[in-house]
PDB file of N, CA and C in Angstrom:
ATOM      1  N   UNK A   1       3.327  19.533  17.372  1.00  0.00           N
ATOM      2  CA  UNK A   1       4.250  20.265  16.530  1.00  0.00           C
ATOM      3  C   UNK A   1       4.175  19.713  15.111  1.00  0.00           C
ATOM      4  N   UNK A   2       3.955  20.618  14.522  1.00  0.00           N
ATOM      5  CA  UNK A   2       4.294  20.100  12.695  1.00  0.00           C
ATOM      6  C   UNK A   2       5.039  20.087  12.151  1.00  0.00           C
ATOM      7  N   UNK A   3       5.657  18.761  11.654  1.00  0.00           N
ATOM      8  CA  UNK A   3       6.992  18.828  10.932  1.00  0.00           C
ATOM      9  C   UNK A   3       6.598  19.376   9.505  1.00  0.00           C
ATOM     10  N   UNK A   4       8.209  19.895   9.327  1.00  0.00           N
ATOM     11  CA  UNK A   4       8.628  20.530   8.382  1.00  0.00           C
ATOM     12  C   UNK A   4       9.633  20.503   7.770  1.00  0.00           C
ATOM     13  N   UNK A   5       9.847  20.846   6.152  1.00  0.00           N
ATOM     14  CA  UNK A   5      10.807  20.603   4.915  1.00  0.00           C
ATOM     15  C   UNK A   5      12.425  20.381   5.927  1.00  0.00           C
ATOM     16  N   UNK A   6      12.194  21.769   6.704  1.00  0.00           N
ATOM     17  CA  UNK A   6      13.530  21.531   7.862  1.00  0.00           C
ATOM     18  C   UNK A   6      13.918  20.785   8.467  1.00  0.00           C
ATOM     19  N   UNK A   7      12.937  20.081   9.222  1.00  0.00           N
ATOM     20  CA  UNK A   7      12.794  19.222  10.210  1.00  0.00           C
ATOM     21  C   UNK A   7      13.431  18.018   9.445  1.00  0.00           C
ATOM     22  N   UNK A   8      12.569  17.909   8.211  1.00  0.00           N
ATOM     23  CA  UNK A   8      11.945  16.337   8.110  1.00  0.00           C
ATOM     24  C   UNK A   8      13.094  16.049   6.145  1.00  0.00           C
ATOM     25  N   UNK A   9      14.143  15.813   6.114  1.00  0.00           N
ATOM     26  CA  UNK A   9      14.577  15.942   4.570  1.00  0.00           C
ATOM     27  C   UNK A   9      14.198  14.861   3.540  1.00  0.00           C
ATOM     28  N   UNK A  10      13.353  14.147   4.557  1.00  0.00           N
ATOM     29  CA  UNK A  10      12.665  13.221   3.102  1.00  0.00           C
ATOM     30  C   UNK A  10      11.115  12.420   4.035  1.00  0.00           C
ATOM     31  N   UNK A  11      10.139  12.781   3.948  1.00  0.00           N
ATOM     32  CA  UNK A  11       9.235  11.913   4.586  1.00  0.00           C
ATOM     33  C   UNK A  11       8.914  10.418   3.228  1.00  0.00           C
ATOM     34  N   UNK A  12       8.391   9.713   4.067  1.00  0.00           N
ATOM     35  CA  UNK A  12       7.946   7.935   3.412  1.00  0.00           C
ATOM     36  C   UNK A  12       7.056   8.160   4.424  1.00  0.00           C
ATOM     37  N   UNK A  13       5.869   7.991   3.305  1.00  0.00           N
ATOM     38  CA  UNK A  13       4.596   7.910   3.543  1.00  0.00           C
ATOM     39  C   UNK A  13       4.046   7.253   3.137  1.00  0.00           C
ATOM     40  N   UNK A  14       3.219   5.656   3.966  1.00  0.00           N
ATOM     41  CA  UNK A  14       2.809   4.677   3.823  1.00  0.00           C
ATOM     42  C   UNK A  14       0.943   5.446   3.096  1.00  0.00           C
ATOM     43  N   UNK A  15       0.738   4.839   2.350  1.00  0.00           N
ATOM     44  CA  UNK A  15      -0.227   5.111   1.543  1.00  0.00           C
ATOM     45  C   UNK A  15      -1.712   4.040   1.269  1.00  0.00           C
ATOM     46  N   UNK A  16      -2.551   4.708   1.074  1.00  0.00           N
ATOM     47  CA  UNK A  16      -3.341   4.092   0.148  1.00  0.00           C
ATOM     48  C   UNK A  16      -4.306   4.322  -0.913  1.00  0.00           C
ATOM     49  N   UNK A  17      -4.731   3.679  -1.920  1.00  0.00           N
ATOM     50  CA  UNK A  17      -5.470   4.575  -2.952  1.00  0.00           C
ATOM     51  C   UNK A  17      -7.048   5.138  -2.463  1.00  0.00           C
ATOM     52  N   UNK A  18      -6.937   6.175  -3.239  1.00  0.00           N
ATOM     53  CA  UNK A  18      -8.604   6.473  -2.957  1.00  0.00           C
ATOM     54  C   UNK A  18      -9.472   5.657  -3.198  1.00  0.00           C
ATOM     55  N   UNK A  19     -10.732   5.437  -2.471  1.00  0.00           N
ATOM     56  CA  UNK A  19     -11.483   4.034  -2.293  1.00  0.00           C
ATOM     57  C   UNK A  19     -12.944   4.830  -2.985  1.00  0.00           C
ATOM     58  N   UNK A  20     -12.974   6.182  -2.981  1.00  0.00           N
ATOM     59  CA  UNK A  20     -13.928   6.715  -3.187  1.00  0.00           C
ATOM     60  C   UNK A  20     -13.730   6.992  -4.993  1.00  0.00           C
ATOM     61  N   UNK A  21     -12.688   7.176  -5.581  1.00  0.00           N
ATOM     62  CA  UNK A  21     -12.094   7.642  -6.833  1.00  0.00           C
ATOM     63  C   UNK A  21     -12.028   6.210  -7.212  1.00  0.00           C
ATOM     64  N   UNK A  22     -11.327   5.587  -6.603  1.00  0.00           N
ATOM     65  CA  UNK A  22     -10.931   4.074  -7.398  1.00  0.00           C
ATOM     66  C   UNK A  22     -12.327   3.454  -8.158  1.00  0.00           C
ATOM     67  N   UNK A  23     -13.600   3.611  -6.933  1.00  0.00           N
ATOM     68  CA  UNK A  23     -15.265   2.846  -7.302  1.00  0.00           C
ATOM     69  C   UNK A  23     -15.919   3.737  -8.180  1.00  0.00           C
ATOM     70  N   UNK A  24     -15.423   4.683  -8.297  1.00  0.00           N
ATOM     71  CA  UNK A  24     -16.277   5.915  -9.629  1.00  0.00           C
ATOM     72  C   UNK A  24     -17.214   6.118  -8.112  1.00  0.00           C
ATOM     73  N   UNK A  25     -16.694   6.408  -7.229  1.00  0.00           N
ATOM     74  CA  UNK A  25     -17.801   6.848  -6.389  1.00  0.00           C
ATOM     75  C   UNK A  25     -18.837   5.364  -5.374  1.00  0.00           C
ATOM     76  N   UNK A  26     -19.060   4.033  -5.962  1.00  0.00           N
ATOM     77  CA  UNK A  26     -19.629   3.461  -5.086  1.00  0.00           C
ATOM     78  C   UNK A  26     -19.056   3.330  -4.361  1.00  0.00           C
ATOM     79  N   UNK A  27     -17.589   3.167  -3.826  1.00  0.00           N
ATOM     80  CA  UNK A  27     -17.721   2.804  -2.528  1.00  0.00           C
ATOM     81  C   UNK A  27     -17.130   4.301  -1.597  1.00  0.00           C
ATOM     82  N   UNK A  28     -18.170   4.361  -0.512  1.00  0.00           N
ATOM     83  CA  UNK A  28     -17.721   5.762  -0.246  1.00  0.00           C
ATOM     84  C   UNK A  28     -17.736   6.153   1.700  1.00  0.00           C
ATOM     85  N   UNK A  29     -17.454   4.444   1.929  1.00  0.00           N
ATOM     86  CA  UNK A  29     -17.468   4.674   3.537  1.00  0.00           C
ATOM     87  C   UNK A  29     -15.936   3.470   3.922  1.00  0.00           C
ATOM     88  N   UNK A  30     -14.880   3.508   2.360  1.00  0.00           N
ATOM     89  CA  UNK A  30     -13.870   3.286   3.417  1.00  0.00           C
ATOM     90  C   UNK A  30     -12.714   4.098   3.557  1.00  0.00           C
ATOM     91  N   UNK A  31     -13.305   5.148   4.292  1.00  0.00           N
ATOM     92  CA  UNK A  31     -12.343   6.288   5.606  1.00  0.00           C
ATOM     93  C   UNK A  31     -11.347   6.140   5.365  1.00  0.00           C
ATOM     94  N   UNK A  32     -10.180   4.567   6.001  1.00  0.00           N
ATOM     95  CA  UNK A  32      -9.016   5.012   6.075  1.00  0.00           C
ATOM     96  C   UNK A  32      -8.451   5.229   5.086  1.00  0.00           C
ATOM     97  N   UNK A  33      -8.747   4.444   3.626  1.00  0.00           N
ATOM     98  CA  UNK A  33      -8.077   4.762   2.672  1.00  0.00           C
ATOM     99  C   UNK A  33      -8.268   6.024   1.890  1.00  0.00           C
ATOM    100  N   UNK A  34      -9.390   6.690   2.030  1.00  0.00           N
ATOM    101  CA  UNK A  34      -9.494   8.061   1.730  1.00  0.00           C
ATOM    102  C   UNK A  34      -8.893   8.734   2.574  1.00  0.00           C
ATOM    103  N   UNK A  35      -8.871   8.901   3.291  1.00  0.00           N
ATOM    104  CA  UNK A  35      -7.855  10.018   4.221  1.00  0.00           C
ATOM    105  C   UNK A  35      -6.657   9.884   4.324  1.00  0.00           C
ATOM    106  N   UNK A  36      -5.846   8.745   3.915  1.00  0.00           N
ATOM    107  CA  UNK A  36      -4.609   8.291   3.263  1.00  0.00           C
ATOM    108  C   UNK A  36      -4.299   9.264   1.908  1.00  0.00           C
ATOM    109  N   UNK A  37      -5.404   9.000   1.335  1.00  0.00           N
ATOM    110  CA  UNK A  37      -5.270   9.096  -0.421  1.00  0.00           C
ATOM    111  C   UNK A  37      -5.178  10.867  -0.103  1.00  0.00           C
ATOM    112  N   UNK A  38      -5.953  11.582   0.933  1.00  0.00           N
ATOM    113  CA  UNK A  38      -5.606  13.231   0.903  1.00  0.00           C
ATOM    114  C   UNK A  38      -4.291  13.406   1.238  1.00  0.00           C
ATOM    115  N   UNK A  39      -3.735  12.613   2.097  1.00  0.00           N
ATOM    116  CA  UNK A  39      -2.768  13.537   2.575  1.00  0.00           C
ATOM    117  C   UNK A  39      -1.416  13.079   1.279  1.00  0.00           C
ATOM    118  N   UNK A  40      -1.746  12.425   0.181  1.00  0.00           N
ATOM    119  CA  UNK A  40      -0.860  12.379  -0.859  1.00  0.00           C
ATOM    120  C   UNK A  40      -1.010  13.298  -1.317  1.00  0.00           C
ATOM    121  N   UNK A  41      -2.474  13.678  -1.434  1.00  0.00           N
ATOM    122  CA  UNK A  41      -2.713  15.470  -2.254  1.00  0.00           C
ATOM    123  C   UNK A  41      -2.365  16.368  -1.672  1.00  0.00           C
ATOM    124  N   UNK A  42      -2.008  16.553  -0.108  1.00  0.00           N
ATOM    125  CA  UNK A  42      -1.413  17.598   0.195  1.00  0.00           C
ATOM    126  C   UNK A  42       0.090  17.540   0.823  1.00  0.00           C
ATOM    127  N   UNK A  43       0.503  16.507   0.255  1.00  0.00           N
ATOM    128  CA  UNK A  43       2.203  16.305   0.783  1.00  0.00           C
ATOM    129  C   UNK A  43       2.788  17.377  -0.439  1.00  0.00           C
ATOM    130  N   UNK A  44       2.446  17.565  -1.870  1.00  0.00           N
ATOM    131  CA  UNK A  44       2.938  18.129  -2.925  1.00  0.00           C
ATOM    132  C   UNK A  44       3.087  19.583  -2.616  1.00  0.00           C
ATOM    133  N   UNK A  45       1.625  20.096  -1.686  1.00  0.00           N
ATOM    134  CA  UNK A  45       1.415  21.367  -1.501  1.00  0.00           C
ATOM    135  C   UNK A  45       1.820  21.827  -0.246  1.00  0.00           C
ATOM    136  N   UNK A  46       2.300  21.091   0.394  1.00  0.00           N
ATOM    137  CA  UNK A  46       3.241  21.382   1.755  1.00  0.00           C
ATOM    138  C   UNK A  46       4.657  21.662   0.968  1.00  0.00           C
ATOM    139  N   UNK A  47       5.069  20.990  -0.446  1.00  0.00           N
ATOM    140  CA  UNK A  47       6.568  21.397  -0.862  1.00  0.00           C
ATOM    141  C   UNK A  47       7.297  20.429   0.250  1.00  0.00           C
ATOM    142  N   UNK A  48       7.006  19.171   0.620  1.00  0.00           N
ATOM    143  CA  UNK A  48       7.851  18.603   1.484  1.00  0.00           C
ATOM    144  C   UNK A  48       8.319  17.424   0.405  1.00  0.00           C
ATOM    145  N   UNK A  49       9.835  17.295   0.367  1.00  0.00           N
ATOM    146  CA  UNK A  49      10.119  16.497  -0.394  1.00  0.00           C
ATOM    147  C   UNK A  49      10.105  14.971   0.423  1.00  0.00           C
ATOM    148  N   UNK A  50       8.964  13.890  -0.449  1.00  0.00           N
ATOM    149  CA  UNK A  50       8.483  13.054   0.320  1.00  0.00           C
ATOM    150  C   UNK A  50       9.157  11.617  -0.981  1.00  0.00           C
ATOM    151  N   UNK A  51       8.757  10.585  -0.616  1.00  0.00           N
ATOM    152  CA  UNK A  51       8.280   9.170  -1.236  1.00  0.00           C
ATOM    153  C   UNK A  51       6.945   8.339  -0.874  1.00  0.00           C
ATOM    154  N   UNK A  52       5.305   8.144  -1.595  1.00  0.00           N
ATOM    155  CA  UNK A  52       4.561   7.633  -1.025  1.00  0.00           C
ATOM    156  C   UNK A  52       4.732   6.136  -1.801  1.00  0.00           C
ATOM    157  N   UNK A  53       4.687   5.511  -0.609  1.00  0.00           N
ATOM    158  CA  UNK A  53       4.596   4.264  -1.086  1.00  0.00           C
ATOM    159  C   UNK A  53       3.342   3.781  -0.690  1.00  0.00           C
ATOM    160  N   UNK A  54       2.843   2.594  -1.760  1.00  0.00           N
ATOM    161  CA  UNK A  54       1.639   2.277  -1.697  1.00  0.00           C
ATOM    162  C   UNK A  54       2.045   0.570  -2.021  1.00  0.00           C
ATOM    163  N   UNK A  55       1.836  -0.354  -1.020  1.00  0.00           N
ATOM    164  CA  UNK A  55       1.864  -1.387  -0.425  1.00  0.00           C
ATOM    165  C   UNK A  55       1.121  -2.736  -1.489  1.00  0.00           C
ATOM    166  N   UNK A  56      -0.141  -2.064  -1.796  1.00  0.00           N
ATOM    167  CA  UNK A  56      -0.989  -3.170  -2.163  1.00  0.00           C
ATOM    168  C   UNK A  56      -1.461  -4.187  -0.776  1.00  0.00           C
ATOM    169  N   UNK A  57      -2.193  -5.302  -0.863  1.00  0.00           N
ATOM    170  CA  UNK A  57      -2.697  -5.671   0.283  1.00  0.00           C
ATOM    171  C   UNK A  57      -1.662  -6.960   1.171  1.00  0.00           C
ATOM    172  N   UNK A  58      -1.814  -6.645   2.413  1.00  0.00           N
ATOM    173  CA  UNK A  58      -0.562  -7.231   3.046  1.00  0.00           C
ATOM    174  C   UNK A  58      -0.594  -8.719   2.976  1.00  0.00           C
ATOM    175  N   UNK A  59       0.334  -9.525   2.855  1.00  0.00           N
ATOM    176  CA  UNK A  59       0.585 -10.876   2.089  1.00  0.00           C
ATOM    177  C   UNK A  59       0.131 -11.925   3.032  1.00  0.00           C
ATOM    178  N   UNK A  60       0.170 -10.870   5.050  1.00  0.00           N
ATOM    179  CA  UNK A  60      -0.104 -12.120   5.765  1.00  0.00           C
ATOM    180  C   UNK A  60      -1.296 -12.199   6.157  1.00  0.00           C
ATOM    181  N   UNK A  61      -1.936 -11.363   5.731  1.00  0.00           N
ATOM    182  CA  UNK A  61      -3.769 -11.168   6.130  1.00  0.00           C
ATOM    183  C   UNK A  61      -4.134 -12.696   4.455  1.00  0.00           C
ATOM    184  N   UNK A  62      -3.298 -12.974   4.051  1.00  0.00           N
ATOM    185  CA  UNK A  62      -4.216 -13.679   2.983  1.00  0.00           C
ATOM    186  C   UNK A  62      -4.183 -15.236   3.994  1.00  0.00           C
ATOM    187  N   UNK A  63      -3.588 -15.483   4.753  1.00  0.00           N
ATOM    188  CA  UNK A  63      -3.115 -16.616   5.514  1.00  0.00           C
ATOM    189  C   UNK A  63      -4.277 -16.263   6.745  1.00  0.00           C
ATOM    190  N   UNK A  64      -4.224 -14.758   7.387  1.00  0.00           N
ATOM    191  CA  UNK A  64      -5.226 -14.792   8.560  1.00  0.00           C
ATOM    192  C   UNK A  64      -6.286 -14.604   8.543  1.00  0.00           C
ATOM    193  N   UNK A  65      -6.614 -14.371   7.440  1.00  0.00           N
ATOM    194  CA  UNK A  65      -8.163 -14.749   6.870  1.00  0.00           C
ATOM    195  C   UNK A  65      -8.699 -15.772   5.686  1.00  0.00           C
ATOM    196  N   UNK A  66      -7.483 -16.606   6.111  1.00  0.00           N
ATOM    197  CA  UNK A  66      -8.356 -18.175   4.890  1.00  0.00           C
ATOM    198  C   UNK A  66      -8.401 -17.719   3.712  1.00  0.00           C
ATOM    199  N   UNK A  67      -7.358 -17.167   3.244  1.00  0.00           N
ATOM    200  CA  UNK A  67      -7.695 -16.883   1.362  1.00  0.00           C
ATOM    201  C   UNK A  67      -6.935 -18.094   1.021  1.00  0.00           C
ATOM    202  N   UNK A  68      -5.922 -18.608   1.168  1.00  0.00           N
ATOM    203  CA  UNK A  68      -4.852 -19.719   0.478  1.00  0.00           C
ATOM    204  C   UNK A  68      -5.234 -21.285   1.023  1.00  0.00           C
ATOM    205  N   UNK A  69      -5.554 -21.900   0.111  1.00  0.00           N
ATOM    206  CA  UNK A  69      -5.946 -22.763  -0.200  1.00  0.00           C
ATOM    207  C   UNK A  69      -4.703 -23.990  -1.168  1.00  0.00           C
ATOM    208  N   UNK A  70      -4.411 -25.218  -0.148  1.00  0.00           N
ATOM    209  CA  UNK A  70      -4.136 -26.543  -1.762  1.00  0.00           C
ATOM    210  C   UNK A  70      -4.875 -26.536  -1.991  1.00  0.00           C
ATOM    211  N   UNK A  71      -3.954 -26.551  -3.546  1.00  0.00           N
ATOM    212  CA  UNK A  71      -4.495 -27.028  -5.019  1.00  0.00           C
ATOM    213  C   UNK A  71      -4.800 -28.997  -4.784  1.00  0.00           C
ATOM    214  N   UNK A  72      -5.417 -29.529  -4.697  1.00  0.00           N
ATOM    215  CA  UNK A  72      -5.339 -30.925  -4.398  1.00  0.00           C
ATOM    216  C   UNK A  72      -4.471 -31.446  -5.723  1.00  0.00           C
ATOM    217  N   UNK A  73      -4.695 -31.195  -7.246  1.00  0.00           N
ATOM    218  CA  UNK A  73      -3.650 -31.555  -7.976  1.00  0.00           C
ATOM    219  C   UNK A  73      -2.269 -31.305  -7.982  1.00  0.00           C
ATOM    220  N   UNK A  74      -1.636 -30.100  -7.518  1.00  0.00           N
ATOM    221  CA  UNK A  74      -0.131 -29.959  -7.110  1.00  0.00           C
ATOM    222  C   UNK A  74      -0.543 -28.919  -5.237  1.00  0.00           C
ATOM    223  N   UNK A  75      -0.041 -30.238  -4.952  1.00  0.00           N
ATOM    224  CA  UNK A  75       0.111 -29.509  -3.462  1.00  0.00           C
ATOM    225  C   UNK A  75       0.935 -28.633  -3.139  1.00  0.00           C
ATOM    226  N   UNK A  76       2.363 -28.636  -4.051  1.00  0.00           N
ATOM    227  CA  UNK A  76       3.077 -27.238  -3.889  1.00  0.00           C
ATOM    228  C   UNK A  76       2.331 -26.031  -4.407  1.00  0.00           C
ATOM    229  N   UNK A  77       1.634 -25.767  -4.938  1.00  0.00           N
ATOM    230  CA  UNK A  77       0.125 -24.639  -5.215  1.00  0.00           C
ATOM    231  C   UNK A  77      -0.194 -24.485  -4.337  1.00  0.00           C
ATOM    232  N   UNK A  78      -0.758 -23.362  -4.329  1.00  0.00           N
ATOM    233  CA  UNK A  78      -2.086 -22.883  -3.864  1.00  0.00           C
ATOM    234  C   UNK A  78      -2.952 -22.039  -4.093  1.00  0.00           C
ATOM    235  N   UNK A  79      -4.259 -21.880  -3.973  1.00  0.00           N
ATOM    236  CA  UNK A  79      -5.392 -21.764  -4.893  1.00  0.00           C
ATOM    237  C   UNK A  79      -5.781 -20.324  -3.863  1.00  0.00           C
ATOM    238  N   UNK A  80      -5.753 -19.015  -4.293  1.00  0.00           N
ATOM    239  CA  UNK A  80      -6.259 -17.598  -3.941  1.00  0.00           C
ATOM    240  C   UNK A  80      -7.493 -17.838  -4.041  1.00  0.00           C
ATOM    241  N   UNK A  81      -8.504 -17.317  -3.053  1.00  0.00           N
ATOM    242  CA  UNK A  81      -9.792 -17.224  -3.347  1.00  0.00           C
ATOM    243  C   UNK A  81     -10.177 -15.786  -2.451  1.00  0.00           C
ATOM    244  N   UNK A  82     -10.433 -15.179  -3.211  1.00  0.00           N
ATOM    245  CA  UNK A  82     -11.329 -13.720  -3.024  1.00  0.00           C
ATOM    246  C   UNK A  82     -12.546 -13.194  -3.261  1.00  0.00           C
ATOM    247  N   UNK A  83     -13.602 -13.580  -2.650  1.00  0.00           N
ATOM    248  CA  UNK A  83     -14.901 -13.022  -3.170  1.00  0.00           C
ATOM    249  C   UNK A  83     -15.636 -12.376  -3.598  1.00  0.00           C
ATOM    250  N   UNK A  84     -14.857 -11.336  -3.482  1.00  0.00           N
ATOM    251  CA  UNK A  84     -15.271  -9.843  -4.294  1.00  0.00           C
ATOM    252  C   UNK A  84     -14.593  -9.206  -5.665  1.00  0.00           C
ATOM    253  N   UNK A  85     -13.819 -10.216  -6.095  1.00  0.00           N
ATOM    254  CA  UNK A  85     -12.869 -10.237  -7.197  1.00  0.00           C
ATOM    255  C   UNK A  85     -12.806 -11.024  -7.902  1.00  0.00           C
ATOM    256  N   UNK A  86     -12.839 -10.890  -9.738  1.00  0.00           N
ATOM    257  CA  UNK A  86     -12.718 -11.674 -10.808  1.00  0.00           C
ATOM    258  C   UNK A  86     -11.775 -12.284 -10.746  1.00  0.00           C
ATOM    259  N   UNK A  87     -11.597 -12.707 -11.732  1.00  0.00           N
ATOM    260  CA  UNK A  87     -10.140 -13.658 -12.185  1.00  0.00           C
ATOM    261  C   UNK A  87      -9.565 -12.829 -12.869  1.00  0.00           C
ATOM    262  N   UNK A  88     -10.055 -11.668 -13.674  1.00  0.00           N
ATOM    263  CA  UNK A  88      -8.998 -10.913 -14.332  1.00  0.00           C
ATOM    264  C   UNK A  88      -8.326  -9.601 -13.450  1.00  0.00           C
ATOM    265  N   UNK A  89      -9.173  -9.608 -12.308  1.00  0.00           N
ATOM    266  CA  UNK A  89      -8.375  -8.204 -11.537  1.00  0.00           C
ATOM    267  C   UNK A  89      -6.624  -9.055 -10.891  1.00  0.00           C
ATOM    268  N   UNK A  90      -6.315  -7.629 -11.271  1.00  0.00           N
ATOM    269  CA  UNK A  90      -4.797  -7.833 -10.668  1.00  0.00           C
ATOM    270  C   UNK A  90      -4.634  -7.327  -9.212  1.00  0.00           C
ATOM    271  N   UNK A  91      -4.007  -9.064  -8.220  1.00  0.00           N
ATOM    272  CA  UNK A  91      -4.086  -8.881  -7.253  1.00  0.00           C
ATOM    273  C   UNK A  91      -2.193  -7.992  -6.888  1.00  0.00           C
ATOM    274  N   UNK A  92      -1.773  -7.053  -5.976  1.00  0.00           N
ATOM    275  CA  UNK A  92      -0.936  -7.038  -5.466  1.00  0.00           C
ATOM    276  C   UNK A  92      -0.825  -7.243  -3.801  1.00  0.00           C
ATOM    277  N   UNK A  93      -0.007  -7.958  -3.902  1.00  0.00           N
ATOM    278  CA  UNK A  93       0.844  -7.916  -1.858  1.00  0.00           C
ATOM    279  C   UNK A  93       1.845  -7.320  -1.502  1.00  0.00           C
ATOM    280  N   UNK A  94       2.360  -7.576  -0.718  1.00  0.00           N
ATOM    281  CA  UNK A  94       3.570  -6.890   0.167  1.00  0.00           C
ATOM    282  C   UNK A  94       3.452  -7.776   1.422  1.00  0.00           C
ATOM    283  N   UNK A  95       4.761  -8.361   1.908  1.00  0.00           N
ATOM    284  CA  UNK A  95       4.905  -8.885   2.820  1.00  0.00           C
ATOM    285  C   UNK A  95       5.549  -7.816   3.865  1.00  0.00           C
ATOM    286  N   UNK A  96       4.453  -7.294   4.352  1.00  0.00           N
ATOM    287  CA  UNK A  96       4.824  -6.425   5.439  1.00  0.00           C
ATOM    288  C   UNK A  96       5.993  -6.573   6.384  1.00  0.00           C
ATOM    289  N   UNK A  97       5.426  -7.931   7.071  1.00  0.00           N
ATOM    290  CA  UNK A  97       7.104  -7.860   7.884  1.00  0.00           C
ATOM    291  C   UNK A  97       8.162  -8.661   7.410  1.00  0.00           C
ATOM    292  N   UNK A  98       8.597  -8.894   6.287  1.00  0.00           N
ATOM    293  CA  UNK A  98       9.894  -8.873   6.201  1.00  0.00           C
ATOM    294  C   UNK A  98      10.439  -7.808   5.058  1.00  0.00           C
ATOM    295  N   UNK A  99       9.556  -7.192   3.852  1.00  0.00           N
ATOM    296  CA  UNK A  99       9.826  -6.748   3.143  1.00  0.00           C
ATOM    297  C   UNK A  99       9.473  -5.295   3.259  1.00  0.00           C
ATOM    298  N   UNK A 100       8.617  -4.691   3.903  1.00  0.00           N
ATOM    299  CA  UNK A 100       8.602  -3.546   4.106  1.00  0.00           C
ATOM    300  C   UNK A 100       9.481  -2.817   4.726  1.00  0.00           C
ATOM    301  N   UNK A 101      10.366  -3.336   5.538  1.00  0.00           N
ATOM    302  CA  UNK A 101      11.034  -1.859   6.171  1.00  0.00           C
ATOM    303  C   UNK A 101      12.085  -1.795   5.355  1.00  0.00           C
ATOM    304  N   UNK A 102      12.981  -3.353   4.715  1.00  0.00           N
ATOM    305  CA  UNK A 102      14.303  -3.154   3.369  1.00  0.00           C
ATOM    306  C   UNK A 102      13.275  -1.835   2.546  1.00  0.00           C
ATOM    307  N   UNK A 103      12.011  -2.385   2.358  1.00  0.00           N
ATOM    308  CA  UNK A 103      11.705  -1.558   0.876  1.00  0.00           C
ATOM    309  C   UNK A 103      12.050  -0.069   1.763  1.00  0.00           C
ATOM    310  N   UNK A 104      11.438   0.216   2.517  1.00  0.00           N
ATOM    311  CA  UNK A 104      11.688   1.939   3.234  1.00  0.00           C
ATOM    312  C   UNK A 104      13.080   1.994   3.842  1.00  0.00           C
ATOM    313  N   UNK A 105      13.667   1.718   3.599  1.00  0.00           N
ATOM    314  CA  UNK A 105      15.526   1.357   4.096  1.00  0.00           C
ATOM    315  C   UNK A 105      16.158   1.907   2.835  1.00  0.00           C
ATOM    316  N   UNK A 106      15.205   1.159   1.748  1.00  0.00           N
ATOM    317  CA  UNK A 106      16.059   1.496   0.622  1.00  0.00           C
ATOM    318  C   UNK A 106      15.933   3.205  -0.141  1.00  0.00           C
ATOM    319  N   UNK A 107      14.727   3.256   0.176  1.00  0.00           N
ATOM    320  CA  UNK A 107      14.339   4.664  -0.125  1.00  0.00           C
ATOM    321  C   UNK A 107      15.201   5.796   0.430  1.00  0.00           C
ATOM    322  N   UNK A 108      15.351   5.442   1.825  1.00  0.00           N
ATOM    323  CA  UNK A 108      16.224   6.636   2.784  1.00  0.00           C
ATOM    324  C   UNK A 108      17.374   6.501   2.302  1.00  0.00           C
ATOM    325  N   UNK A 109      17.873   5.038   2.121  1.00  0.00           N
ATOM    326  CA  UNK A 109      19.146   5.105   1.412  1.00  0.00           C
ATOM    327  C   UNK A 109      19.731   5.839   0.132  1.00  0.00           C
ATOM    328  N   UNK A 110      18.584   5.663  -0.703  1.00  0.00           N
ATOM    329  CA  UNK A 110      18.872   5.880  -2.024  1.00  0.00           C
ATOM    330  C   UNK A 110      18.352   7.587  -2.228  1.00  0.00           C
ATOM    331  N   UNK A 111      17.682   8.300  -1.393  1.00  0.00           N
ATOM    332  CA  UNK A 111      16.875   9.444  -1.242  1.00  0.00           C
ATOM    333  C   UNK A 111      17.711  10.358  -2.515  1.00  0.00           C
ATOM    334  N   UNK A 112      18.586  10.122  -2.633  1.00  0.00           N
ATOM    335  CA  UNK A 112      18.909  11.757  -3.386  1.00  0.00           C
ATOM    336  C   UNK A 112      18.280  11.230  -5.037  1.00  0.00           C
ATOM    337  N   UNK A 113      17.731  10.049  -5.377  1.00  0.00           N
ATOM    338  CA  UNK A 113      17.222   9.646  -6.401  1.00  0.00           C
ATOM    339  C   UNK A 113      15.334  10.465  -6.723  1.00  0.00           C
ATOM    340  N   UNK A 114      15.253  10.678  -5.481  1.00  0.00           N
ATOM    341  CA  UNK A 114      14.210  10.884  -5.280  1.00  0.00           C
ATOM    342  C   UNK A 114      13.676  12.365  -4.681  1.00  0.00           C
ATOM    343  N   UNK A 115      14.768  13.138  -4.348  1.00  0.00           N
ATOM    344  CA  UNK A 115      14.838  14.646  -4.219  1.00  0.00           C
ATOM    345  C   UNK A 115      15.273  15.602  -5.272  1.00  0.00           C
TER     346      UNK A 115
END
């Protein structure tokens, strides 16, 4: 069954950017985030009054895949390391489980800001 404007008075729709648009085109085999990035283009043309939120990369994958690192000079630091990324790109996170569902809590809450 397909929901609808009736059904549904505010969808939150977890998102992600186009991977194919973002690379000017090189990168063009990662799927999920393109097929994410359509259905933002067609939430407008369904007329369903929505909120997409877009996350940035989740805060605890930097811990389950060895990105955080001590700083050996201040051990309260710690040193990001990403291999496919400069020093000038801007990284974003989201701590999925504790901060994501307040952030979509707050949206439903606050919805008539956003209809």
């Amino acid at each position: 069954m397909r929901a609808s404007r009736d059904t549904v008075p505010l969808l939150v729709w977890s998102s992600l950017n186009n991977a194919t648009k973002l690379s000017n085109g090189k990168c063009r085999k990662v799927k999920q985030w393109d097929e994410k990035a359509a259905v933002d283009d067609y939430i407008p043309e369904a007329q369903q009054p929505s909120v997409i939120l877009i996350p940035g990369g989740f805060a605890e994958n930097l811990q389950k895949f060895d990105s955080l690192h001590p700083n050996p000079p201040d051990p309260k630091k710690f040193l990001l390391s990403r291999p496919v990324l400069r020093r000038t790109v801007t990284h974003t996170y989201t701590y999925i489980g504790e901060d994501y569902g307040p952030c979509v809590a707050a949206v439903i809450d606050h919805s008539e800001k956003w209809m």
